[in-house]
ModelCIF file with pLDDT and N, C-alpha, C, O atoms, coordinates in Angstrom:
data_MODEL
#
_entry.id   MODEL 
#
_entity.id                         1 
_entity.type                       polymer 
_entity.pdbx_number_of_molecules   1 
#
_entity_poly.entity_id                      1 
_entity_poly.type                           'polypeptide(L)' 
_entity_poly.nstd_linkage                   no 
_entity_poly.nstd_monomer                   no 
_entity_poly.pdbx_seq_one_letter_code       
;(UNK)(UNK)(UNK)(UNK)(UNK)(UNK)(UNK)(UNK)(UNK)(UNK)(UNK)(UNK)(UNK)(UNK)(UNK)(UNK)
(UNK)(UNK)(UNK)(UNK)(UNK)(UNK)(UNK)(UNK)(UNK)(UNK)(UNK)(UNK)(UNK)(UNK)(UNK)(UNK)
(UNK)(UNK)(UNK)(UNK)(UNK)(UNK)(UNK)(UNK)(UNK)(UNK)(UNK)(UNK)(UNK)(UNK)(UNK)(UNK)
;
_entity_poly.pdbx_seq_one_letter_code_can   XXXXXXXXXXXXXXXXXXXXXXXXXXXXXXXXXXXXXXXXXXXXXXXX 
_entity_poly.pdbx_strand_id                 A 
#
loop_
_entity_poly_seq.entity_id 
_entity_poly_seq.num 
_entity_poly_seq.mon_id 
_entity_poly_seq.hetero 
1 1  UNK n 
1 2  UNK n 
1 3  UNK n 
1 4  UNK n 
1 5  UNK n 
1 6  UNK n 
1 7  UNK n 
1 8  UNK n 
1 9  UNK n 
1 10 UNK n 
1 11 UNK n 
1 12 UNK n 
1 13 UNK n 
1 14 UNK n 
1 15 UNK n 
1 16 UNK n 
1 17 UNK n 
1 18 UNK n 
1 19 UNK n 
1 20 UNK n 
1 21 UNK n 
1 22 UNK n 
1 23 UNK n 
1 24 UNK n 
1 25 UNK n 
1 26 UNK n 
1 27 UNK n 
1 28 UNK n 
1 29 UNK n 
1 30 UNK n 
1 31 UNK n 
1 32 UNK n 
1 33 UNK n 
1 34 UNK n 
1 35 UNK n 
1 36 UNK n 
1 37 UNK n 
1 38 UNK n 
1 39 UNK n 
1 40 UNK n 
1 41 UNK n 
1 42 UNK n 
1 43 UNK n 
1 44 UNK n 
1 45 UNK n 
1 46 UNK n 
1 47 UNK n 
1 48 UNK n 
#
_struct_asym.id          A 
_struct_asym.entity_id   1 
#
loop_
_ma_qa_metric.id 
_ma_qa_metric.mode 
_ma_qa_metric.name 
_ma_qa_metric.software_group_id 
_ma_qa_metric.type 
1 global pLDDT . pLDDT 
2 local  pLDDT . pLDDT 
#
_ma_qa_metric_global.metric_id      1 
_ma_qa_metric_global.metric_value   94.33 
_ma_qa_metric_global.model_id       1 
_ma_qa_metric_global.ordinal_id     1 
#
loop_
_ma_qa_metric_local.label_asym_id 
_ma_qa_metric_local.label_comp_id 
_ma_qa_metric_local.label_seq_id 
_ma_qa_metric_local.metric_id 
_ma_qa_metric_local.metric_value 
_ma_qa_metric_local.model_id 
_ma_qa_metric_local.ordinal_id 
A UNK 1  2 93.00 1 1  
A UNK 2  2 94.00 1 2  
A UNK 3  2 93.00 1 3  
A UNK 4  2 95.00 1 4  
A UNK 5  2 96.00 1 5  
A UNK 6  2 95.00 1 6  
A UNK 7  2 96.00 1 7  
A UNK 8  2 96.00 1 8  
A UNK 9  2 97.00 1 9  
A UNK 10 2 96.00 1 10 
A UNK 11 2 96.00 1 11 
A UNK 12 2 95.00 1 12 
A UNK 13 2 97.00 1 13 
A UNK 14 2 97.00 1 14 
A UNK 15 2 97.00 1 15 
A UNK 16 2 97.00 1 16 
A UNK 17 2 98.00 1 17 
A UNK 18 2 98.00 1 18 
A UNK 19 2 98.00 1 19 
A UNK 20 2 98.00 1 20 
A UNK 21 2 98.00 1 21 
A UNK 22 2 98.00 1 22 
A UNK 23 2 98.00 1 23 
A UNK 24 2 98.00 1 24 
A UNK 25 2 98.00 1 25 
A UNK 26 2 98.00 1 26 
A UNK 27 2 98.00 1 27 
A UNK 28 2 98.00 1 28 
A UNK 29 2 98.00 1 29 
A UNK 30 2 97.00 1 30 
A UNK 31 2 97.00 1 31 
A UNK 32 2 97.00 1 32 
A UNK 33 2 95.00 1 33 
A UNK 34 2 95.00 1 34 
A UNK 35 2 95.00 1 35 
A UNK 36 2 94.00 1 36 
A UNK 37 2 94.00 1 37 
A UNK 38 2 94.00 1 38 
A UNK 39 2 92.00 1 39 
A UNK 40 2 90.00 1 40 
A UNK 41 2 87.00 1 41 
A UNK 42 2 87.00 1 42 
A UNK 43 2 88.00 1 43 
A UNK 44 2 83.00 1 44 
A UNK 45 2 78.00 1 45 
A UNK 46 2 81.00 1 46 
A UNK 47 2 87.00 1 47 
A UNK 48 2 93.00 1 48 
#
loop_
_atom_site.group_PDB 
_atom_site.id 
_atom_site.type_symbol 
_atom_site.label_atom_id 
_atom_site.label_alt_id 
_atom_site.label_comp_id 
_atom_site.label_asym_id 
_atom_site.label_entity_id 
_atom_site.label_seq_id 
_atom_site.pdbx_PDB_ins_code 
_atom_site.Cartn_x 
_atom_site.Cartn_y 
_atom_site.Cartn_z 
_atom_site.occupancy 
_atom_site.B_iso_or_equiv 
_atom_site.pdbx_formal_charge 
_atom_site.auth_seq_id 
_atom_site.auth_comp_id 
_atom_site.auth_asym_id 
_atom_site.auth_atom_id 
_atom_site.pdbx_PDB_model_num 
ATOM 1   N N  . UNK A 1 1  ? 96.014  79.446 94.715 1.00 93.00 ? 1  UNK A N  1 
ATOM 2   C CA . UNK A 1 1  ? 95.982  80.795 95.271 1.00 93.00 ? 1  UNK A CA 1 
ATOM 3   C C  . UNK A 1 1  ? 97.360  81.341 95.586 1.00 93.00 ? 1  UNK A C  1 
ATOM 4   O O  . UNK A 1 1  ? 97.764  82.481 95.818 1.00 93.00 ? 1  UNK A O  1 
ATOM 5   N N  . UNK A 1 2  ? 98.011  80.038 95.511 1.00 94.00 ? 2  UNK A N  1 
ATOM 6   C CA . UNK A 1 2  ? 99.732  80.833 96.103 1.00 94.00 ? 2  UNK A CA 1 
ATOM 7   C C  . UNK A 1 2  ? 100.562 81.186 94.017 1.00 94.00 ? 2  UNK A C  1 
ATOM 8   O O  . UNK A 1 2  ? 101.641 81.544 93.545 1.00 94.00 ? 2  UNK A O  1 
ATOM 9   N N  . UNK A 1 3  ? 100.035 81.030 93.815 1.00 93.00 ? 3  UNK A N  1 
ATOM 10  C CA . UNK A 1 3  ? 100.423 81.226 92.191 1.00 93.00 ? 3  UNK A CA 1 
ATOM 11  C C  . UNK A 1 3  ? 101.222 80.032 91.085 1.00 93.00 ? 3  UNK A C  1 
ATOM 12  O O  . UNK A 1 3  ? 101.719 80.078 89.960 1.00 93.00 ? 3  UNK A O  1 
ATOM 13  N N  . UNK A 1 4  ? 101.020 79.054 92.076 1.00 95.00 ? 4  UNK A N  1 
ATOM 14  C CA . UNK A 1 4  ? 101.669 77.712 91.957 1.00 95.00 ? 4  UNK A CA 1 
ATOM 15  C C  . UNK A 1 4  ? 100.809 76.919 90.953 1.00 95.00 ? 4  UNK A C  1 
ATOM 16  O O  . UNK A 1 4  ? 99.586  76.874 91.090 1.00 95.00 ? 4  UNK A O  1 
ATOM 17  N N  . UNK A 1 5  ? 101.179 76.557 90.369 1.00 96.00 ? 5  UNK A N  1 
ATOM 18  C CA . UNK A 1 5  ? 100.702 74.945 89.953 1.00 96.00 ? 5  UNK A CA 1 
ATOM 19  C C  . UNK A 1 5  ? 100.298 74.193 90.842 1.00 96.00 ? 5  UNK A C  1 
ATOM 20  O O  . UNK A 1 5  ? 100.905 74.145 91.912 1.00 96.00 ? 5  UNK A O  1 
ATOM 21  N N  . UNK A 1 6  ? 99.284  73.501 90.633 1.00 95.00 ? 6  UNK A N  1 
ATOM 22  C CA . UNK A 1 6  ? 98.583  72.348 91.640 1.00 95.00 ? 6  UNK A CA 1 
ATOM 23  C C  . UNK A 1 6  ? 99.879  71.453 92.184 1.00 95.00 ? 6  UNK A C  1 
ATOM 24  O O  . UNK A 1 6  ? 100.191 70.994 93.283 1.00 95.00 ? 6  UNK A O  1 
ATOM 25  N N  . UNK A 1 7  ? 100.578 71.438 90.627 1.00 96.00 ? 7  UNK A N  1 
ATOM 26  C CA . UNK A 1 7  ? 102.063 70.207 91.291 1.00 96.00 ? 7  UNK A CA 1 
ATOM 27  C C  . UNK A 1 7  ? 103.026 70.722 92.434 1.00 96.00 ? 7  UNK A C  1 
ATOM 28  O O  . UNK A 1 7  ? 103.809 69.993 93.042 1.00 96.00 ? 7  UNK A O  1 
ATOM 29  N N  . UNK A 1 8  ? 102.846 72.219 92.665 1.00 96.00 ? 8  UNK A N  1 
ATOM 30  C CA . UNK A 1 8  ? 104.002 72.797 93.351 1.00 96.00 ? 8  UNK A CA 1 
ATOM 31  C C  . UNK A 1 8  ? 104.722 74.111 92.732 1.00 96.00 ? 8  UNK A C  1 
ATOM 32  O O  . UNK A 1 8  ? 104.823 75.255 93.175 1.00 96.00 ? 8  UNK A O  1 
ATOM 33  N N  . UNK A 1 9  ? 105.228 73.443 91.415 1.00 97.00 ? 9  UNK A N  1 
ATOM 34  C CA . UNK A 1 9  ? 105.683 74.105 90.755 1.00 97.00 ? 9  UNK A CA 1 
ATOM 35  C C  . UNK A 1 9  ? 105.837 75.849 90.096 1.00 97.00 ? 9  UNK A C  1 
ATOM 36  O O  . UNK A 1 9  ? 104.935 75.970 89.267 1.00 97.00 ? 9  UNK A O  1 
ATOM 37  N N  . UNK A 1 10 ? 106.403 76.767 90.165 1.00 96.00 ? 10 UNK A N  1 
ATOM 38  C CA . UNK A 1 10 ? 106.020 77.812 89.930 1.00 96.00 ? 10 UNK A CA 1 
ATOM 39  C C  . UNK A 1 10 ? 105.646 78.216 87.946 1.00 96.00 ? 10 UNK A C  1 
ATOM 40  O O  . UNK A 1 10 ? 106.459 77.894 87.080 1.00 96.00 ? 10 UNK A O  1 
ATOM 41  N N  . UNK A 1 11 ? 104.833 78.654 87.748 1.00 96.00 ? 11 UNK A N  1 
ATOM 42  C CA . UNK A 1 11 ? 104.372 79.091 86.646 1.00 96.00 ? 11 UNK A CA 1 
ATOM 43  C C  . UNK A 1 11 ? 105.836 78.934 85.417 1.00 96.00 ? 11 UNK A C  1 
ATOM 44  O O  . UNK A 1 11 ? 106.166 78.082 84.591 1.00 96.00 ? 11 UNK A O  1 
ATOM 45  N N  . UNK A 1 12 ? 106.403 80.269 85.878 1.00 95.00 ? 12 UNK A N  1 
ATOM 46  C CA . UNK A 1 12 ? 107.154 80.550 85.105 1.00 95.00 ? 12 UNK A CA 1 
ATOM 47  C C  . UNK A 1 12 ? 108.514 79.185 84.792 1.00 95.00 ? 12 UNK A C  1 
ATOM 48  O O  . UNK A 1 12 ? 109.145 79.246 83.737 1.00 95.00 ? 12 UNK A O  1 
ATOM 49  N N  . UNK A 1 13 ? 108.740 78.332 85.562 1.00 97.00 ? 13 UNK A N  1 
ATOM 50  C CA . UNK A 1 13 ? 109.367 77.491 85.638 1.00 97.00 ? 13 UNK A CA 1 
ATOM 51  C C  . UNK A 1 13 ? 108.817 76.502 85.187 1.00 97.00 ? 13 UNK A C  1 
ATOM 52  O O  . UNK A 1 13 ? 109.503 75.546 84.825 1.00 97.00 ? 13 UNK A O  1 
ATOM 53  N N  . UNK A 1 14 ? 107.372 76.480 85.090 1.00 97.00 ? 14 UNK A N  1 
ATOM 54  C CA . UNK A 1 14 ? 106.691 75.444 84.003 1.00 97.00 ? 14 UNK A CA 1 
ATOM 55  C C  . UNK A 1 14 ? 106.557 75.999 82.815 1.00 97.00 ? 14 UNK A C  1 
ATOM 56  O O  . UNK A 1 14 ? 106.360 75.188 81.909 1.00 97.00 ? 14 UNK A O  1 
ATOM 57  N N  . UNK A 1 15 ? 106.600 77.201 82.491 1.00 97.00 ? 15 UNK A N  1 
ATOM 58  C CA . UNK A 1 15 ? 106.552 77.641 81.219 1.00 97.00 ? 15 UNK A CA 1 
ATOM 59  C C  . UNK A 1 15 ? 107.876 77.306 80.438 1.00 97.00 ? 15 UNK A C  1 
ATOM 60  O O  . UNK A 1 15 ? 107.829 76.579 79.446 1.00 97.00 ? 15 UNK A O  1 
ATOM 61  N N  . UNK A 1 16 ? 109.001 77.816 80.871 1.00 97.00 ? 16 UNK A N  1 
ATOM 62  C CA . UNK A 1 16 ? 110.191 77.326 80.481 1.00 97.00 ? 16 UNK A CA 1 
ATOM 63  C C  . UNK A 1 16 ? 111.007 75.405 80.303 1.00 97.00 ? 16 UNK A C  1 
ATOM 64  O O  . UNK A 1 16 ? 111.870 74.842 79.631 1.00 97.00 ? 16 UNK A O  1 
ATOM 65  N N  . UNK A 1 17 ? 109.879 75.028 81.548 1.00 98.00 ? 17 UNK A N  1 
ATOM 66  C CA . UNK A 1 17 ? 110.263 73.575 81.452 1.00 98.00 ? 17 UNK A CA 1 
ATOM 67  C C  . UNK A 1 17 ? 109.696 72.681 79.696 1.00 98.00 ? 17 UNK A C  1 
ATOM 68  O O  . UNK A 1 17 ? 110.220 71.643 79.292 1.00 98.00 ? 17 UNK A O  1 
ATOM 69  N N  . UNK A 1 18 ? 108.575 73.428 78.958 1.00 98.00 ? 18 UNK A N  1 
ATOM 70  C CA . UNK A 1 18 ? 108.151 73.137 78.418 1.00 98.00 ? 18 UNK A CA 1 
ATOM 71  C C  . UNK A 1 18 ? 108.564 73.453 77.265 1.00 98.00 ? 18 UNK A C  1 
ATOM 72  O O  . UNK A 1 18 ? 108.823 72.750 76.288 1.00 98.00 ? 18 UNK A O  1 
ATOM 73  N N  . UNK A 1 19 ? 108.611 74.472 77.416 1.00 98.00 ? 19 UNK A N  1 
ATOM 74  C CA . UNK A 1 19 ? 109.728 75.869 76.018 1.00 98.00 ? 19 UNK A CA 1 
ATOM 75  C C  . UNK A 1 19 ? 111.261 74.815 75.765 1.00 98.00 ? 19 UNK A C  1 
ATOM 76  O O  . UNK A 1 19 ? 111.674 74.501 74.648 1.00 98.00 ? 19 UNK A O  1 
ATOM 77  N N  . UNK A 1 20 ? 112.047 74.322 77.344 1.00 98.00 ? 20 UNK A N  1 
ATOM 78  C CA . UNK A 1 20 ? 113.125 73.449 76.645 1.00 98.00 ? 20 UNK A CA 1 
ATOM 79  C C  . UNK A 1 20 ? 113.095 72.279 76.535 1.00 98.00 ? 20 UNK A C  1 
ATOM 80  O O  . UNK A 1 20 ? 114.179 71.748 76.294 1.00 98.00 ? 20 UNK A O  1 
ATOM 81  N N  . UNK A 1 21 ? 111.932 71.429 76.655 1.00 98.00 ? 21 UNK A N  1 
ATOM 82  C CA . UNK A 1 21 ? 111.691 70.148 76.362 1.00 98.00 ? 21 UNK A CA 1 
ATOM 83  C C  . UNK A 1 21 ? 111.464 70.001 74.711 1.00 98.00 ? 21 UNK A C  1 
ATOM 84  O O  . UNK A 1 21 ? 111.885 69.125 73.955 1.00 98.00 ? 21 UNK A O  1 
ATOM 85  N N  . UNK A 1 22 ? 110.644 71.179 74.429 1.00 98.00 ? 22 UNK A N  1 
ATOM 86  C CA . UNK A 1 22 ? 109.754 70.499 72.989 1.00 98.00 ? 22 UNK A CA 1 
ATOM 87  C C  . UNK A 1 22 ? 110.492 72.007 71.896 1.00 98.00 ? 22 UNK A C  1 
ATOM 88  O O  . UNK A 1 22 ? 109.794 72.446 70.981 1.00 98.00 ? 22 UNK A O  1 
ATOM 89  N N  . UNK A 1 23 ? 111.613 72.495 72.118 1.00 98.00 ? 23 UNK A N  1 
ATOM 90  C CA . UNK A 1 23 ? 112.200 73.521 71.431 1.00 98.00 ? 23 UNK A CA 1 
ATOM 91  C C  . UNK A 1 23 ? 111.266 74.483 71.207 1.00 98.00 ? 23 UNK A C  1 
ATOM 92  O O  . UNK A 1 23 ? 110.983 74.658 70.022 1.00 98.00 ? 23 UNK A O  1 
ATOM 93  N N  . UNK A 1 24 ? 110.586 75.302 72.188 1.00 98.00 ? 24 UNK A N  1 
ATOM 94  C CA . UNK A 1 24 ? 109.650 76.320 71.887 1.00 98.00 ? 24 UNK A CA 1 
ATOM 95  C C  . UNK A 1 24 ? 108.794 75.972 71.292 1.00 98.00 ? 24 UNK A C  1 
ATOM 96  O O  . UNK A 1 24 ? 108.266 76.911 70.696 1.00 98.00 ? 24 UNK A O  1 
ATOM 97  N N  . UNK A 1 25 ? 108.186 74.731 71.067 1.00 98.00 ? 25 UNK A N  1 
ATOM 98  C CA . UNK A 1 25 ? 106.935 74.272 70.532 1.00 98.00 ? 25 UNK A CA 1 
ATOM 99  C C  . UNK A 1 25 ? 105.362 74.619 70.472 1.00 98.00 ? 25 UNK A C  1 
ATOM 100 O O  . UNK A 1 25 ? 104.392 74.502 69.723 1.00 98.00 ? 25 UNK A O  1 
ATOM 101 N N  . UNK A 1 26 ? 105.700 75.083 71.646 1.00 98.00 ? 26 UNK A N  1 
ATOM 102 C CA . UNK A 1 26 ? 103.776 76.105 71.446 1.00 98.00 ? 26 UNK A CA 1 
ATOM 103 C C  . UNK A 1 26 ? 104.116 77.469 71.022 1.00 98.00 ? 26 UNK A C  1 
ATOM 104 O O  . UNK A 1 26 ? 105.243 77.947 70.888 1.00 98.00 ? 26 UNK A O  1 
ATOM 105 N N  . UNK A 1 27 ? 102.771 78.123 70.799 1.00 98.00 ? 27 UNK A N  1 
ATOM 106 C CA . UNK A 1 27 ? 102.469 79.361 69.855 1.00 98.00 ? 27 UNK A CA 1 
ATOM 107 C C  . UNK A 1 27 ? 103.029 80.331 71.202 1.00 98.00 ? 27 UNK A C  1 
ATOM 108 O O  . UNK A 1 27 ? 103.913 81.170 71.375 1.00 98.00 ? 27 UNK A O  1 
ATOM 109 N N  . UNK A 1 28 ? 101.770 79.566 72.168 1.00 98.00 ? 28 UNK A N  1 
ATOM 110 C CA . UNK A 1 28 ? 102.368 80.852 73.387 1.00 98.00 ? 28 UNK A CA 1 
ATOM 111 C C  . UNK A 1 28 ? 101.606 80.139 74.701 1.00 98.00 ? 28 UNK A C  1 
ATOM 112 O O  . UNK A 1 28 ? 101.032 79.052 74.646 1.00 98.00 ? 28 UNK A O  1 
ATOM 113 N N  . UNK A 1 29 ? 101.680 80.677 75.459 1.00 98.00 ? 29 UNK A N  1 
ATOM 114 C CA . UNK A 1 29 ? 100.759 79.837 76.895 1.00 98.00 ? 29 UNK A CA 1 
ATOM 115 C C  . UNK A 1 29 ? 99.880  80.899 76.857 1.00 98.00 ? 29 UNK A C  1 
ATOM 116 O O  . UNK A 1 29 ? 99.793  81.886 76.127 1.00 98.00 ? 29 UNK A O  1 
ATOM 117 N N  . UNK A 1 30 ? 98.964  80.306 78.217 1.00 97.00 ? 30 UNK A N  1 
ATOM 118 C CA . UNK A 1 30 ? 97.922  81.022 78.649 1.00 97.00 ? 30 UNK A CA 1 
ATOM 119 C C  . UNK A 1 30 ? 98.098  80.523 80.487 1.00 97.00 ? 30 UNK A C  1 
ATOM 120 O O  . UNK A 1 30 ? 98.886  79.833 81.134 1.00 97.00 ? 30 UNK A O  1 
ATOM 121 N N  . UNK A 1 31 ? 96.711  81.438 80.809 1.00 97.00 ? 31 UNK A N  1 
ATOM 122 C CA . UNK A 1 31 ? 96.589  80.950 82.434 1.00 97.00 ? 31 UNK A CA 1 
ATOM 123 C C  . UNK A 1 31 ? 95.026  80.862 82.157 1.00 97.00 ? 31 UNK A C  1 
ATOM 124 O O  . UNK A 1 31 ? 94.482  81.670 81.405 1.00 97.00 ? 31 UNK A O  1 
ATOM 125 N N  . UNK A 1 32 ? 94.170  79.614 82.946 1.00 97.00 ? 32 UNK A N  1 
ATOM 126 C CA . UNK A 1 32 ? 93.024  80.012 82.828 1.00 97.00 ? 32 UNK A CA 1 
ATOM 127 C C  . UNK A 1 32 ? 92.584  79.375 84.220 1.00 97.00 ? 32 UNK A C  1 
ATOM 128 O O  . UNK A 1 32 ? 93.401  78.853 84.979 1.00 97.00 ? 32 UNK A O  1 
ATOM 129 N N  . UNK A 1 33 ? 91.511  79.446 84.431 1.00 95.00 ? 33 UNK A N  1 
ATOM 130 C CA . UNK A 1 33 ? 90.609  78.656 85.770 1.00 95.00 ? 33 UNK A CA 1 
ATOM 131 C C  . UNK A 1 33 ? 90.992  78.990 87.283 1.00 95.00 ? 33 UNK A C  1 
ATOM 132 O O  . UNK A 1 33 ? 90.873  78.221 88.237 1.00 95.00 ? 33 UNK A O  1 
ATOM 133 N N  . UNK A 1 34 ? 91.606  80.645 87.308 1.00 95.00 ? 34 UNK A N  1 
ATOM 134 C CA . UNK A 1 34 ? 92.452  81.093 88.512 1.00 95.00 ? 34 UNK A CA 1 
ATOM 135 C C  . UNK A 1 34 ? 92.108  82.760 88.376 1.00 95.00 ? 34 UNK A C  1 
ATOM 136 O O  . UNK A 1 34 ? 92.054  83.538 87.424 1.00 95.00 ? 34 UNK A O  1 
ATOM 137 N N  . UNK A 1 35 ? 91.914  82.878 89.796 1.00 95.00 ? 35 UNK A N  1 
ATOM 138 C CA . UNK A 1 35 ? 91.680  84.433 89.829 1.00 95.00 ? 35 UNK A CA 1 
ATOM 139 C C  . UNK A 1 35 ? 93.011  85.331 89.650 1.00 95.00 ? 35 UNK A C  1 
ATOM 140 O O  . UNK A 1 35 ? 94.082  85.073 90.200 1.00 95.00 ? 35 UNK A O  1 
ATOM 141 N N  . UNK A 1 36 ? 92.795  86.329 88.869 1.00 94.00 ? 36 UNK A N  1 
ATOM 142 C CA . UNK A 1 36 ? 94.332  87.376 89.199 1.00 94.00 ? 36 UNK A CA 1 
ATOM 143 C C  . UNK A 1 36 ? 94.782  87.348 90.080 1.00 94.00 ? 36 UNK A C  1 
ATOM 144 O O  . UNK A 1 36 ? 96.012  87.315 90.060 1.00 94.00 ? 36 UNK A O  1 
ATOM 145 N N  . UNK A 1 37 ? 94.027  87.342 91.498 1.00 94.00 ? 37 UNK A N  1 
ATOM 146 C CA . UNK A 1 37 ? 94.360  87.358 92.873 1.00 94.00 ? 37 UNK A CA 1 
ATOM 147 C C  . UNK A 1 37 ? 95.077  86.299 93.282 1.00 94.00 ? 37 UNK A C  1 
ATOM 148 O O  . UNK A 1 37 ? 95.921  86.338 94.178 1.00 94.00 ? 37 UNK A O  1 
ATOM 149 N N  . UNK A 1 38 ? 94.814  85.484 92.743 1.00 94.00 ? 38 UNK A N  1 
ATOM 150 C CA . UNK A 1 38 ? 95.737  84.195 93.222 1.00 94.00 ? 38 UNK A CA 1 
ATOM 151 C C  . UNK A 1 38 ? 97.183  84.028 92.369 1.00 94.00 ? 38 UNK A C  1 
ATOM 152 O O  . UNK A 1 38 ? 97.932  83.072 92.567 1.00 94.00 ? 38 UNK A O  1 
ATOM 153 N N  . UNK A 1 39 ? 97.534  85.340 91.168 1.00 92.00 ? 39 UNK A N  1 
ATOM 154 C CA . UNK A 1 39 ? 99.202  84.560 91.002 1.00 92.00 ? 39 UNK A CA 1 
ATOM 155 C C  . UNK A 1 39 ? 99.965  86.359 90.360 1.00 92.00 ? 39 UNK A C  1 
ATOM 156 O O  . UNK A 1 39 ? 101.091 86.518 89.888 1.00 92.00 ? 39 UNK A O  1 
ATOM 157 N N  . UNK A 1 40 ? 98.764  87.573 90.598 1.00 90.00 ? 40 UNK A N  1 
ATOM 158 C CA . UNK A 1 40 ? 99.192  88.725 90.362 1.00 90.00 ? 40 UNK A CA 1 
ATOM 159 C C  . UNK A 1 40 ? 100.708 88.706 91.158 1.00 90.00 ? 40 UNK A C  1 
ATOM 160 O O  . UNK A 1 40 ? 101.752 88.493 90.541 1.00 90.00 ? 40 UNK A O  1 
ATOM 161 N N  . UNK A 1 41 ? 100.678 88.854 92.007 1.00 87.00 ? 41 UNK A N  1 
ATOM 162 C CA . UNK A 1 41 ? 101.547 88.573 93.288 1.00 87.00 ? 41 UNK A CA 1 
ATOM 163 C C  . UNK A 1 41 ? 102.777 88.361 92.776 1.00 87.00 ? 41 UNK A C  1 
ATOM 164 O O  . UNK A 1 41 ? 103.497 89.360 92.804 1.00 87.00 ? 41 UNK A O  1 
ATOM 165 N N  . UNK A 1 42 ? 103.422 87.034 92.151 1.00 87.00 ? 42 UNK A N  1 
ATOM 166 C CA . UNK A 1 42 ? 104.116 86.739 91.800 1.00 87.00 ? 42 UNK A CA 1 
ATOM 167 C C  . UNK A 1 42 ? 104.725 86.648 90.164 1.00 87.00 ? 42 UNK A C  1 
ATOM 168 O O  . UNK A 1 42 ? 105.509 85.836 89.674 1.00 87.00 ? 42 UNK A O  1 
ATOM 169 N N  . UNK A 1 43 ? 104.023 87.828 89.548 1.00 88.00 ? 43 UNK A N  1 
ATOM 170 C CA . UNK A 1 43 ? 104.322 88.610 88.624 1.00 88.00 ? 43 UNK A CA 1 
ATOM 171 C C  . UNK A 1 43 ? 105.354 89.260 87.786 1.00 88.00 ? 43 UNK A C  1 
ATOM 172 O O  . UNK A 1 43 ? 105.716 89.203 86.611 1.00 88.00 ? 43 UNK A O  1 
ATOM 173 N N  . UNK A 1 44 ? 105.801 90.132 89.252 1.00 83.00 ? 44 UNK A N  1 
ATOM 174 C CA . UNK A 1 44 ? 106.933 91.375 89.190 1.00 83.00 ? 44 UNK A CA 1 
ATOM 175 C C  . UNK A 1 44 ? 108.642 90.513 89.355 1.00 83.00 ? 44 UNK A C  1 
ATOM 176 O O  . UNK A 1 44 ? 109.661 90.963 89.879 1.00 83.00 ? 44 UNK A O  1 
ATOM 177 N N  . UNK A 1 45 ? 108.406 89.097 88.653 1.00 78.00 ? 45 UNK A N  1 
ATOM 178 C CA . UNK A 1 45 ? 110.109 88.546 88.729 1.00 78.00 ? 45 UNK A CA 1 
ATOM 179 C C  . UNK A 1 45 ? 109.744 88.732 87.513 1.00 78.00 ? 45 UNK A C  1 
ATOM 180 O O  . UNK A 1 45 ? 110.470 89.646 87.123 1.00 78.00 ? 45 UNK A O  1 
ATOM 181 N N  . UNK A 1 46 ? 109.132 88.458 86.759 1.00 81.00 ? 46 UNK A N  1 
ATOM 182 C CA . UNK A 1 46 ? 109.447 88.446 85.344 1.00 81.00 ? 46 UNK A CA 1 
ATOM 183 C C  . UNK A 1 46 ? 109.411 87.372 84.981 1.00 81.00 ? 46 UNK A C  1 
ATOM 184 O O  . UNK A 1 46 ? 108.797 86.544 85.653 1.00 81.00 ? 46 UNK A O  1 
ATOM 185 N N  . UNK A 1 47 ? 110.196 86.922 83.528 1.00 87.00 ? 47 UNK A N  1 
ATOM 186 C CA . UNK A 1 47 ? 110.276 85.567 83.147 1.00 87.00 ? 47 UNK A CA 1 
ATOM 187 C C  . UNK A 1 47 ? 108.991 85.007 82.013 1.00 87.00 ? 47 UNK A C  1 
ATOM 188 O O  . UNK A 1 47 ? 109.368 84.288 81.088 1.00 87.00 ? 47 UNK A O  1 
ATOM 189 N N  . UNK A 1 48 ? 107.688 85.310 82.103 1.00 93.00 ? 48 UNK A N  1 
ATOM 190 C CA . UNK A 1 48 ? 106.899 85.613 81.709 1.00 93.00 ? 48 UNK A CA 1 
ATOM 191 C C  . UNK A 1 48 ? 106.480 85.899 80.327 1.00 93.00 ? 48 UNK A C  1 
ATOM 192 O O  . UNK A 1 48 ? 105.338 86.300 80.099 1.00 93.00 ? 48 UNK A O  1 
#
């Protein structure tokens, strides 16, 4: 609900952790099993 990853971690900083591990290796991400309400919020930095 805080827009976090279960680990802590913020979204966008797991998206990128992954993007420079495996050289942009996935097609693209997704978010699933979370209400808008829980990561709209933390949106408007960008990064995304």
């Amino acid at each position: 609900t805080d827009g976090r990853l279960p680990s802590g971690q913020e979204l966008r900083d797991a998206v990128a952790q992954v993007d420079d591990a495996t050289g942009g290796a996935p097609a693209y991400f997704m978010v699933n099993c979370a209400h808008p309400t829980h990561f709209e919020g933390v949106l408007d930095e960008g990064g995304l």
